[in-house]
N, C-alpha and C. Protein backbone atom coordinates (compact mmCIF):
# COMPACT_ATOMS: atom_id res chain seq x y z
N UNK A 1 -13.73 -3.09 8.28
CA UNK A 1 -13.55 -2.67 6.91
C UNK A 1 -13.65 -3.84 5.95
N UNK A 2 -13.42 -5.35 6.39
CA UNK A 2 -13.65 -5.67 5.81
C UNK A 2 -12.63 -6.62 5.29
N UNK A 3 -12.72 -7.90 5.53
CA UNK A 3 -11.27 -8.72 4.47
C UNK A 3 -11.14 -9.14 3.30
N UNK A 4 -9.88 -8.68 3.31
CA UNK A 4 -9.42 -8.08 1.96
C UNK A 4 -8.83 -9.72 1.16
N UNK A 5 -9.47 -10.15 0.14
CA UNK A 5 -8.79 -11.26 -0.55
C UNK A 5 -7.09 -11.35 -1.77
N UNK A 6 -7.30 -10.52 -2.36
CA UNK A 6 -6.61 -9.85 -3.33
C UNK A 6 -6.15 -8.46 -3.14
N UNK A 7 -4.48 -8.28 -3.33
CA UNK A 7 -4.14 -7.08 -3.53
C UNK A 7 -3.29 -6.96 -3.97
N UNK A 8 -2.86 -5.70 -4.88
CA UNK A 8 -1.33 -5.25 -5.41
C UNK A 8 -0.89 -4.05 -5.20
N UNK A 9 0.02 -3.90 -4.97
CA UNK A 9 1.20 -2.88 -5.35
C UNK A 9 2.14 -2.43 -6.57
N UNK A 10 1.51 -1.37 -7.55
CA UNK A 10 2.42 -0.66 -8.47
C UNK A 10 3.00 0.35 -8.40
N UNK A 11 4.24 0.14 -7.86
CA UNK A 11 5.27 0.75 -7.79
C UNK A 11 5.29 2.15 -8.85
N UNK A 12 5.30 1.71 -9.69
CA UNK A 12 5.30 3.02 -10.89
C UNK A 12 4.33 3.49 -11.09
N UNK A 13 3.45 3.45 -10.74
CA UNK A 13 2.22 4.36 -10.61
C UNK A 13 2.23 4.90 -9.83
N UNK A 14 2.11 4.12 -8.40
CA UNK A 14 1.95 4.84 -6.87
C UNK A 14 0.82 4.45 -6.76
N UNK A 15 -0.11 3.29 -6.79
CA UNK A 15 -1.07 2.82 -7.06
C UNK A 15 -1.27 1.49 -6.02
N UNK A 16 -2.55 0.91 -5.50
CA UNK A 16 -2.55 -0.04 -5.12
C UNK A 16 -3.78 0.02 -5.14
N UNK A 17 -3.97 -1.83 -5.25
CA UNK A 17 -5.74 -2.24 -5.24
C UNK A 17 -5.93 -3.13 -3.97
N UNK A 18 -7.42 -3.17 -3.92
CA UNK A 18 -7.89 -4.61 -3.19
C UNK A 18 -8.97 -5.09 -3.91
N UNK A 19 -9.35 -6.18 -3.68
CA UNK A 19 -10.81 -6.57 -3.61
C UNK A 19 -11.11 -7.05 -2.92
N UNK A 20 -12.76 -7.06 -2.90
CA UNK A 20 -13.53 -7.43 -1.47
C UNK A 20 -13.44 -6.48 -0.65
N UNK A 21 -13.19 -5.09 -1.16
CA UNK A 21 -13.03 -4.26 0.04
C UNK A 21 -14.81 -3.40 0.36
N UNK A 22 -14.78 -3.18 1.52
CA UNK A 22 -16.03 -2.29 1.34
C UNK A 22 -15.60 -1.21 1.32
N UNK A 23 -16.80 -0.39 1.18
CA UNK A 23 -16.62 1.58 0.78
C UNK A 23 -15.79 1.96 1.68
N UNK A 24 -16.22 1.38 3.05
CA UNK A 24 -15.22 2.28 4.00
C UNK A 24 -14.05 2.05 4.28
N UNK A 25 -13.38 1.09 2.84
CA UNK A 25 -11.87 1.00 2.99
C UNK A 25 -11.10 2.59 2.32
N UNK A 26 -12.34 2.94 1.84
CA UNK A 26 -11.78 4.24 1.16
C UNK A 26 -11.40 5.66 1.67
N UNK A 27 -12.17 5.53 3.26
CA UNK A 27 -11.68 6.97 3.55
C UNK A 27 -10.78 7.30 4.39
N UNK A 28 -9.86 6.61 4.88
CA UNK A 28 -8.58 6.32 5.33
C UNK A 28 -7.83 7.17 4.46
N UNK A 29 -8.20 6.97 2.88
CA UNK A 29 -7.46 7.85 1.73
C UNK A 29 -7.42 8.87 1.60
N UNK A 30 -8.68 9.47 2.35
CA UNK A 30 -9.09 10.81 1.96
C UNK A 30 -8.96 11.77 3.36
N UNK A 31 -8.63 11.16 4.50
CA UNK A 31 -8.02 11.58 5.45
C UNK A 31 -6.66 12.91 5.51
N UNK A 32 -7.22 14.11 5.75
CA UNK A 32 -5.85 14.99 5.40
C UNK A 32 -5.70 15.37 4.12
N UNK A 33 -6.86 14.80 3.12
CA UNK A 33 -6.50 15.66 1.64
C UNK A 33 -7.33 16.47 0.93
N UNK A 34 -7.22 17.27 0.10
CA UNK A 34 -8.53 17.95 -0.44
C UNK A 34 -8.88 16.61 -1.15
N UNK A 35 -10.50 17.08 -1.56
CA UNK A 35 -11.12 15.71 -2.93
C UNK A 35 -11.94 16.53 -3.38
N UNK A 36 -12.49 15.67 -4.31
CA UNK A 36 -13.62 16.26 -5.47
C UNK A 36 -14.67 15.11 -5.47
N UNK A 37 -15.43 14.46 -5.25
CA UNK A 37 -16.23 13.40 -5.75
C UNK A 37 -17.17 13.51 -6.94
N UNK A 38 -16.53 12.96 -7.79
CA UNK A 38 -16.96 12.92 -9.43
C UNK A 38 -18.53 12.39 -9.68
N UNK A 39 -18.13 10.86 -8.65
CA UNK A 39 -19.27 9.92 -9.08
C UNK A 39 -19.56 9.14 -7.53
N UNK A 40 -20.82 8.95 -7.32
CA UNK A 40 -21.29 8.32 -6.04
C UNK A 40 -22.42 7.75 -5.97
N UNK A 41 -22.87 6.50 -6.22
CA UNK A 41 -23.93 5.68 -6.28
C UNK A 41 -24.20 4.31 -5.71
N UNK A 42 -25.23 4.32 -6.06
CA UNK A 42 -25.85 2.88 -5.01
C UNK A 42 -26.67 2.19 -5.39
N UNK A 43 -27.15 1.22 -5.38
CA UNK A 43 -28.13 0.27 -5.97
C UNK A 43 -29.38 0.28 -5.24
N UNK A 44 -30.59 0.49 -5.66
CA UNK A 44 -31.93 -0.06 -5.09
C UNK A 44 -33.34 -0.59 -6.20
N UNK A 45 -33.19 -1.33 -5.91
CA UNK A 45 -34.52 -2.12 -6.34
C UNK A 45 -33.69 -2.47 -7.90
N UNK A 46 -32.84 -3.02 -7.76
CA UNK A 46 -31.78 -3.08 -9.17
C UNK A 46 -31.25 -2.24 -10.23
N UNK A 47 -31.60 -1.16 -9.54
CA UNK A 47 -31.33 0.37 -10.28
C UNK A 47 -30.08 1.02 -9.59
N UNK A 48 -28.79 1.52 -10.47
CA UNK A 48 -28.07 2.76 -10.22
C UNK A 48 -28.64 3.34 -9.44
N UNK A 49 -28.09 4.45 -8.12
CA UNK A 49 -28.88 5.86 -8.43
C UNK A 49 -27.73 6.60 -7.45
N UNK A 50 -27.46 7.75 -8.14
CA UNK A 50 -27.00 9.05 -7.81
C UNK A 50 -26.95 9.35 -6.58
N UNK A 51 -25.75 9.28 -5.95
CA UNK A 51 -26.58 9.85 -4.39
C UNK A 51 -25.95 11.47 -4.44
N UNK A 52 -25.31 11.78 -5.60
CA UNK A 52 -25.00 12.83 -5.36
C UNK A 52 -26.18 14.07 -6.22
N UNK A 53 -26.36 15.39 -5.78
CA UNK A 53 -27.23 16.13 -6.42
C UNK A 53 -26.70 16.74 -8.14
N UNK A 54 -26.98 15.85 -9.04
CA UNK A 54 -27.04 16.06 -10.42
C UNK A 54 -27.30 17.78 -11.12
N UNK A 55 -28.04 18.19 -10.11
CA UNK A 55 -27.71 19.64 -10.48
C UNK A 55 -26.95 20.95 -10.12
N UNK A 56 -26.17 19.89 -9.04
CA UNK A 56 -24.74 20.73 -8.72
C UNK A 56 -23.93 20.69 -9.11
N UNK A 57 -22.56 21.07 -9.60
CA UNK A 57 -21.30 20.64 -10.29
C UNK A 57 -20.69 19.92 -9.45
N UNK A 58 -19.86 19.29 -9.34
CA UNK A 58 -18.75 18.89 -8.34
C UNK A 58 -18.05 19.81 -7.60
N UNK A 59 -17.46 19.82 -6.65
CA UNK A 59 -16.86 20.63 -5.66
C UNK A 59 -15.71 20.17 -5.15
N UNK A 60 -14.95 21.42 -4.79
CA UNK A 60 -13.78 20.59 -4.00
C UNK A 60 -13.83 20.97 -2.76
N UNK A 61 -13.61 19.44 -1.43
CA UNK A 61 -13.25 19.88 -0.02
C UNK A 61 -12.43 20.38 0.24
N UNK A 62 -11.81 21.32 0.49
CA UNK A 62 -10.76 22.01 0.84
C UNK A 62 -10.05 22.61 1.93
N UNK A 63 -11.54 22.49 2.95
CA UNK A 63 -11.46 22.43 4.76
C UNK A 63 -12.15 21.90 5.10
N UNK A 64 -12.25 21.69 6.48
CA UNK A 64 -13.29 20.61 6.93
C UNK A 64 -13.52 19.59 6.82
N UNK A 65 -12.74 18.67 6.13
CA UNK A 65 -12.80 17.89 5.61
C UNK A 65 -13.71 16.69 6.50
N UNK A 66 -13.73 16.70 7.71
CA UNK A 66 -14.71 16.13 8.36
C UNK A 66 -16.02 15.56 8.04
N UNK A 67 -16.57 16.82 7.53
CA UNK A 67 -17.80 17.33 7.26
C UNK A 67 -18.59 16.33 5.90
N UNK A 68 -17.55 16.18 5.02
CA UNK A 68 -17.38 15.24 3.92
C UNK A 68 -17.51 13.39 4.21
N UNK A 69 -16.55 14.09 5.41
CA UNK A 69 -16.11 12.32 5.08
C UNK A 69 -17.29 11.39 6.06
N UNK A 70 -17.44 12.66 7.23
CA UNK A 70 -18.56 12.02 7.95
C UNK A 70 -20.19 11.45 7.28
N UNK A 71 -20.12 12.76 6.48
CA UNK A 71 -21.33 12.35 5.13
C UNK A 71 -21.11 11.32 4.49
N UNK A 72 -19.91 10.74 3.76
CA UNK A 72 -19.82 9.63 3.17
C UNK A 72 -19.82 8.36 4.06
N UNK A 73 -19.50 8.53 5.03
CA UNK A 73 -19.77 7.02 5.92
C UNK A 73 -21.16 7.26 6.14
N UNK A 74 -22.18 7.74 7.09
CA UNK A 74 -23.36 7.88 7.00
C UNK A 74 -23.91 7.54 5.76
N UNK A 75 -23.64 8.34 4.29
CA UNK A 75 -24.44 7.45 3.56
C UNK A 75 -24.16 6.20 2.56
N UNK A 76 -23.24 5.64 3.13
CA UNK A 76 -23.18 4.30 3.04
C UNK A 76 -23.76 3.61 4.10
N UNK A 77 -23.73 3.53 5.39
CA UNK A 77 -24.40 3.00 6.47
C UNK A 77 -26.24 2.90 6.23
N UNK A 78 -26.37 4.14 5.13
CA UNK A 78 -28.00 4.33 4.83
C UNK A 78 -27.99 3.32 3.59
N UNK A 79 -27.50 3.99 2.89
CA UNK A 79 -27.48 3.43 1.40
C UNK A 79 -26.07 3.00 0.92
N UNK A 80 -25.82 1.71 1.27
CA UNK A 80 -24.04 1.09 0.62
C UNK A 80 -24.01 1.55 -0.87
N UNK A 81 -22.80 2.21 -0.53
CA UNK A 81 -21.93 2.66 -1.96
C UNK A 81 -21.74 1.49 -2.85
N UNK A 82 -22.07 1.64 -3.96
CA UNK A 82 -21.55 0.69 -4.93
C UNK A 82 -20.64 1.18 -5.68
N UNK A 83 -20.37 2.47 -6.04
CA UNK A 83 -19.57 2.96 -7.50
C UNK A 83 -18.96 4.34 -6.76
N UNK A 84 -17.78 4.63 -6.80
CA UNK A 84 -17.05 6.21 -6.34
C UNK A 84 -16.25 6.48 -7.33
N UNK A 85 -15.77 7.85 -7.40
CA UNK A 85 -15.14 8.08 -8.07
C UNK A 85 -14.26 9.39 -7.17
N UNK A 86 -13.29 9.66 -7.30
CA UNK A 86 -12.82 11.13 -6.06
C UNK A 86 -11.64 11.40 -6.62
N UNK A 87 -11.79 12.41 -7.11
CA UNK A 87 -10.55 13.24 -7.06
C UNK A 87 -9.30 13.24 -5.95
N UNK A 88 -8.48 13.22 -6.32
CA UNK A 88 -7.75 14.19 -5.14
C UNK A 88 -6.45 14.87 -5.79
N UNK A 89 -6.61 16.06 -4.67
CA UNK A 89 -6.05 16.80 -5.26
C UNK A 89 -4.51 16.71 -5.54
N UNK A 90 -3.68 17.05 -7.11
CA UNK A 90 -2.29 17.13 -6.99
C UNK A 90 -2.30 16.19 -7.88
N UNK A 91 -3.34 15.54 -8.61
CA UNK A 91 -3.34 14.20 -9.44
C UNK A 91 -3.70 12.78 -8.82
N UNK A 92 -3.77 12.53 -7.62
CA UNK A 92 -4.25 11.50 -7.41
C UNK A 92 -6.11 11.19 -7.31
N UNK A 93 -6.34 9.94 -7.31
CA UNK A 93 -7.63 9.04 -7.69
C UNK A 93 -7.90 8.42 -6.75
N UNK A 94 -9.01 8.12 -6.70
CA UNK A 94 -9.95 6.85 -5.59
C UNK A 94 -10.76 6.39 -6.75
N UNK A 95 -11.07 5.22 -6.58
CA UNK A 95 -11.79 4.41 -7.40
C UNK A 95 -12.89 3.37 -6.91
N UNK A 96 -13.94 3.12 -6.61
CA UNK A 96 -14.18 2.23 -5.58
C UNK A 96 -15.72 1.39 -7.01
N UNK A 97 -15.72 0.21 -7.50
CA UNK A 97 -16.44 -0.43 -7.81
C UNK A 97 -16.81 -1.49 -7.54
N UNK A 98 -18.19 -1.42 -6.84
CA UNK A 98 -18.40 -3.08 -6.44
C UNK A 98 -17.24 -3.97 -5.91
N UNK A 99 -16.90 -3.73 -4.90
CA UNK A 99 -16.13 -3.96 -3.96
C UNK A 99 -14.46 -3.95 -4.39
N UNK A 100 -13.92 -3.27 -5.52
CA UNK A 100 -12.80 -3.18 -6.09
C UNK A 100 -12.19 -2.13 -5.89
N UNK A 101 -11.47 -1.59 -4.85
CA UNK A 101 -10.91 -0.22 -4.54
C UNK A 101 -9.49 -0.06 -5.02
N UNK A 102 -9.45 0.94 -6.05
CA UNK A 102 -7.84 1.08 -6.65
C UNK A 102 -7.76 2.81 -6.30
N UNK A 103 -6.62 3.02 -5.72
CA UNK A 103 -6.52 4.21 -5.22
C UNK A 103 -4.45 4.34 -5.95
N UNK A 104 -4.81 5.75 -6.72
CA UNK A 104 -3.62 6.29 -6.99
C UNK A 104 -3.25 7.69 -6.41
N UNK A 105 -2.40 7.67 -5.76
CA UNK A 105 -1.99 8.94 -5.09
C UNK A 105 -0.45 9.58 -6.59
N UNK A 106 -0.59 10.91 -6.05
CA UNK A 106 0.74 11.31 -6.84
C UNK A 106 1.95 10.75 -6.14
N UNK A 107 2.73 11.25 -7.21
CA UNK A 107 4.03 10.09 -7.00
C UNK A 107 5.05 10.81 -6.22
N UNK A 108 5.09 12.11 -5.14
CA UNK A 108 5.73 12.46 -4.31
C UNK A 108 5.32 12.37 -3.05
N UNK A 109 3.70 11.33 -2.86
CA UNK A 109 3.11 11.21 -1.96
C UNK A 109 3.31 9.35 -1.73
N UNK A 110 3.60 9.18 -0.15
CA UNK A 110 2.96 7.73 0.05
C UNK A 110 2.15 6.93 0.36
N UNK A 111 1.46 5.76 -0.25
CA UNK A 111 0.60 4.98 0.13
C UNK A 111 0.76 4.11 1.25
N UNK A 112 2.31 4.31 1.59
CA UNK A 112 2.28 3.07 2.44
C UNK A 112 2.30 2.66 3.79
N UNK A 113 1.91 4.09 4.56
CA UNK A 113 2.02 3.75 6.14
C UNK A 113 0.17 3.87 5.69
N UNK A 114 -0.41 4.28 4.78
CA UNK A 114 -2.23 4.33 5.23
C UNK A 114 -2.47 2.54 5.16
N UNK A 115 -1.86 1.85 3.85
CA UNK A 115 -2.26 0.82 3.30
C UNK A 115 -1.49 0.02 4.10
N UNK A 116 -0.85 -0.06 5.41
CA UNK A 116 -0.03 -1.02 6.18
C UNK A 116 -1.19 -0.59 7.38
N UNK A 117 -1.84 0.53 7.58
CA UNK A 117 -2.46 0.37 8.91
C UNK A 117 -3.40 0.05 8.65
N UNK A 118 -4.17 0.34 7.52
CA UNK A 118 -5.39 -0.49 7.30
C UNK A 118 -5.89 -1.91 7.16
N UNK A 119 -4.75 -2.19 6.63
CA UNK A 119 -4.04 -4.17 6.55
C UNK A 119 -3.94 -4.74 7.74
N UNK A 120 -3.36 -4.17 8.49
CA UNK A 120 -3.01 -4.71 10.41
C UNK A 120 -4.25 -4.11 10.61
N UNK A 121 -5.29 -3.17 10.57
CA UNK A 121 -6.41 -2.97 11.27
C UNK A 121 -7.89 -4.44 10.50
N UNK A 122 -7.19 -5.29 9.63
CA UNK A 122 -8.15 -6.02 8.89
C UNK A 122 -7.86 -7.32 9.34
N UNK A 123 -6.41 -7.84 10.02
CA UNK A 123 -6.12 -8.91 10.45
C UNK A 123 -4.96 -9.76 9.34
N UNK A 124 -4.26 -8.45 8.76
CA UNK A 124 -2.79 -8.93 8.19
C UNK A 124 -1.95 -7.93 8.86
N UNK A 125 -1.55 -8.82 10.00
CA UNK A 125 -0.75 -8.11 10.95
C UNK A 125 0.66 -8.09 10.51
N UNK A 126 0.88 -8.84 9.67
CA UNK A 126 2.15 -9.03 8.47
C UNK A 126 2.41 -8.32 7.52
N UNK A 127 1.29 -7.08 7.25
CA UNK A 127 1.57 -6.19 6.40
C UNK A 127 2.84 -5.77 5.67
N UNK A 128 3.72 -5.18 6.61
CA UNK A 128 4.76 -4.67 6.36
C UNK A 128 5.73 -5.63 5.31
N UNK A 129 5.70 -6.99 5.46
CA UNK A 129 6.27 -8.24 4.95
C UNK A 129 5.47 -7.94 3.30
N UNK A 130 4.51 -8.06 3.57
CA UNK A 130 3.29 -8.04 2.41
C UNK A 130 3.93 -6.58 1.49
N UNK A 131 3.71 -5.62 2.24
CA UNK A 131 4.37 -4.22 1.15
C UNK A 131 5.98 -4.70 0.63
N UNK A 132 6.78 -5.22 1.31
CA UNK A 132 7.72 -5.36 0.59
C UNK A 132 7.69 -6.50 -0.36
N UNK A 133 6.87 -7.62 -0.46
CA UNK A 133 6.67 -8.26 -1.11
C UNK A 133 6.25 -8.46 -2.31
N UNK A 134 5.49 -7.39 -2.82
CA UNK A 134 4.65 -6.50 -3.43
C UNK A 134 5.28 -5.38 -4.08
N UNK A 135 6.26 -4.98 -3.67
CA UNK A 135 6.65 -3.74 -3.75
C UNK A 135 7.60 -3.48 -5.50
N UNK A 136 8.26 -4.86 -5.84
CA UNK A 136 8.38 -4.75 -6.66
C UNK A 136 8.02 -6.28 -8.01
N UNK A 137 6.57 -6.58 -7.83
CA UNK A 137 5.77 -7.04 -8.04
C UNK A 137 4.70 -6.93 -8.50
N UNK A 138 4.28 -5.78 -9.57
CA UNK A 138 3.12 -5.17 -9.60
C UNK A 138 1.72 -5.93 -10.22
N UNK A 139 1.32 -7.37 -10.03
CA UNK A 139 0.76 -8.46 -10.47
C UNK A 139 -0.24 -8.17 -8.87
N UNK A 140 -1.45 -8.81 -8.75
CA UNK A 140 -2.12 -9.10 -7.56
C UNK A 140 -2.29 -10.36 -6.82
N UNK A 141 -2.56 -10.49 -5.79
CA UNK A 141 -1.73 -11.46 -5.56
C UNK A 141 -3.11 -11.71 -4.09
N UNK A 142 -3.42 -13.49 -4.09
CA UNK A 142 -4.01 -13.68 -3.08
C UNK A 142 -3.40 -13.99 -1.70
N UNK A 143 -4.09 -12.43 -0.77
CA UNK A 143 -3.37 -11.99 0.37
C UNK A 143 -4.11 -13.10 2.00
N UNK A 144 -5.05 -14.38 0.95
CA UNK A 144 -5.72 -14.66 2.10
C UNK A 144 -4.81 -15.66 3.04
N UNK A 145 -3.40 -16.13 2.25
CA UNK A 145 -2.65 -16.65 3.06
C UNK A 145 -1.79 -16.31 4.24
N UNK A 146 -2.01 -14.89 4.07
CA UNK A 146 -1.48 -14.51 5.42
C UNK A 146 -2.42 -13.94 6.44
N UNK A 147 -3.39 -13.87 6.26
CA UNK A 147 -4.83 -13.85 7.16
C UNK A 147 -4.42 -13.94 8.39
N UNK A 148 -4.35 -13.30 9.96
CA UNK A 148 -4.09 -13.42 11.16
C UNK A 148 -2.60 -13.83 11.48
N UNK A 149 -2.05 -14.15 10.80
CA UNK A 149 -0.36 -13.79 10.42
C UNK A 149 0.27 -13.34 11.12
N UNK A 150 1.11 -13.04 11.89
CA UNK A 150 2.30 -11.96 12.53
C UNK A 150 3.41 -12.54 11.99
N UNK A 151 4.60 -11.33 11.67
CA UNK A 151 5.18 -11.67 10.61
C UNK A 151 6.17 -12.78 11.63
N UNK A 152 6.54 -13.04 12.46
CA UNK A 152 7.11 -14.35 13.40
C UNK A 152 6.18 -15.62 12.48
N UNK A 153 5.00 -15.78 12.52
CA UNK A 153 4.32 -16.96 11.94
C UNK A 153 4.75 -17.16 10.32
N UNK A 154 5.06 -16.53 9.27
CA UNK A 154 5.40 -16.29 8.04
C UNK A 154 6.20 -17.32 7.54
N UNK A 155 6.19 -18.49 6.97
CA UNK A 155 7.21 -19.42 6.57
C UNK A 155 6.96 -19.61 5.14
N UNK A 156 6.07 -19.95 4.78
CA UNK A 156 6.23 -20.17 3.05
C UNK A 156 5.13 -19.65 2.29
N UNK A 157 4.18 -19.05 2.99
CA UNK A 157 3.23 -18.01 2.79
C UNK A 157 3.26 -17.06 1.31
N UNK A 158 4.24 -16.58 0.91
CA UNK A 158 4.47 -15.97 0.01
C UNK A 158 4.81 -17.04 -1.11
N UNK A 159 6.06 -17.72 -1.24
CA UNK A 159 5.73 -18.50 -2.24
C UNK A 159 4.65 -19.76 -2.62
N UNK A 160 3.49 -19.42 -1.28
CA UNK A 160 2.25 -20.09 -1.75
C UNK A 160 1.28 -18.81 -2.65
N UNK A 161 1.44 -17.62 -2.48
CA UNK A 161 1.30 -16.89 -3.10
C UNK A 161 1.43 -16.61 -4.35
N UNK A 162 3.18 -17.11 -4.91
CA UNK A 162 3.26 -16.98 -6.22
C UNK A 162 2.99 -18.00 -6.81
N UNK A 163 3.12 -19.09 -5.96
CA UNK A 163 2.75 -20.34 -6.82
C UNK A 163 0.78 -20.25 -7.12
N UNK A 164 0.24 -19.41 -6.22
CA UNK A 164 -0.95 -19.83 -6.84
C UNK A 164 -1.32 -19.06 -8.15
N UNK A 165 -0.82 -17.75 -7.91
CA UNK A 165 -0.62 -17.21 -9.40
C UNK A 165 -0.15 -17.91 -10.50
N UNK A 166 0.35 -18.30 -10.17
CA UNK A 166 1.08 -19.47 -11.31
C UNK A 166 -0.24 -20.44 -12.31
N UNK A 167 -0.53 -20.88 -11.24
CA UNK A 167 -1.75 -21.82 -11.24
C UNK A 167 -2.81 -21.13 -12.23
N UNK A 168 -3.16 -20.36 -11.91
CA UNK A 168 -4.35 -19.03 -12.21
C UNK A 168 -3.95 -18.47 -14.03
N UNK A 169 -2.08 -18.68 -14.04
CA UNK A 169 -2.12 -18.31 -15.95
C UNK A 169 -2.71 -19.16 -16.14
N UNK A 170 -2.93 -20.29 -16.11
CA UNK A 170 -3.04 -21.41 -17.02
C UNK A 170 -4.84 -21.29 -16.76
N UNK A 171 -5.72 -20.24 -15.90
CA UNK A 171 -7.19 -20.17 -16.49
C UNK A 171 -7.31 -19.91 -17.29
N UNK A 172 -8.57 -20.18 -18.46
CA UNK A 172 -9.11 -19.20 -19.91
C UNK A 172 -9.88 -18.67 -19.35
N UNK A 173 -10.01 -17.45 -18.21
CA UNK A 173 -10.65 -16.13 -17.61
C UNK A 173 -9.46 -15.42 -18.07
């Protein structure tokens, strides 16, 4: 899926990002829920383009969900996703731009056993350390210091974390 450099946790949203993620950090999300896919595109020859059919409305999955999701990995494997957009149902969002995935679920739902197994399936086996770290922190934060990690290895990792944020106000970006 892909390692992940940057990530946060907002608590009051129910929200969390990465970057550097690829498309297929996204369907872990969509695992078990209805969706809608708004927007779905890809780049060729330096052009946008639609991979979805423009003269259909949008739809919602509502069974099968298989059927969907297997389509969306296939056509990224053909044609890499650059831009998503997905509903889901109950109020929550998927967001996926050029490698920036922000996913909001509703706020009686949790993000955090998908976004802890996907983290230990990427090689932050420290996850769990990382969600609470995060948890009431809603700033992003570079996760490459705990890279291959188990939370036994963990010693000052995090406040190399905030200190590099630190570092980073003082850019004019």
């Amino acid at each position: 899926m892909g390692v992940y450099q940057w990530f946060s946790y907002n608590k009051e949203k129910n929200g969390i990002s990465f970057r550097n993620a690829k498309f297929i950090s996204v369907i872990p999300y969509l695992r078990g829920r209805d969706f809608s896919i708004q927007l779905l595109s890809t780049f060729k020859d330096g052009k946008e383009i639609s991979l979805l059919r423009l003269s259909e409305p949008a739809f919602w999955t509502r069974k099968d969900h298989y059927i969907e999701i297997s389509g969306l990995i296939e056509e990224d494997n053909d044609n890499p996703i650059y831009f998503a957009q997905i509903e889901l149902d109950h109020g929550g969002i998927i967001r996926y731009d050029s490698e920036i995935l922000i996913v909001m679920f509703p706020e009686n739902e949790s993000l955090k056993e998908i976004t802890i197994e996907m983290l230990k399936s990427n090689g932050y086996f420290a996850a769990e350390l990382l969600w609470e770290f995060c948890e009431n922190r809603p700033e992003e934060f570079s996760i490459d210091y705990i890279l291959g990690c188990e939370e036994k290895d963990i010693t000052d990792e995090f406040e190399r974390m905030l200190l590099r944020n630190e570092e980073l106000k003082d850019y004019p970006f």
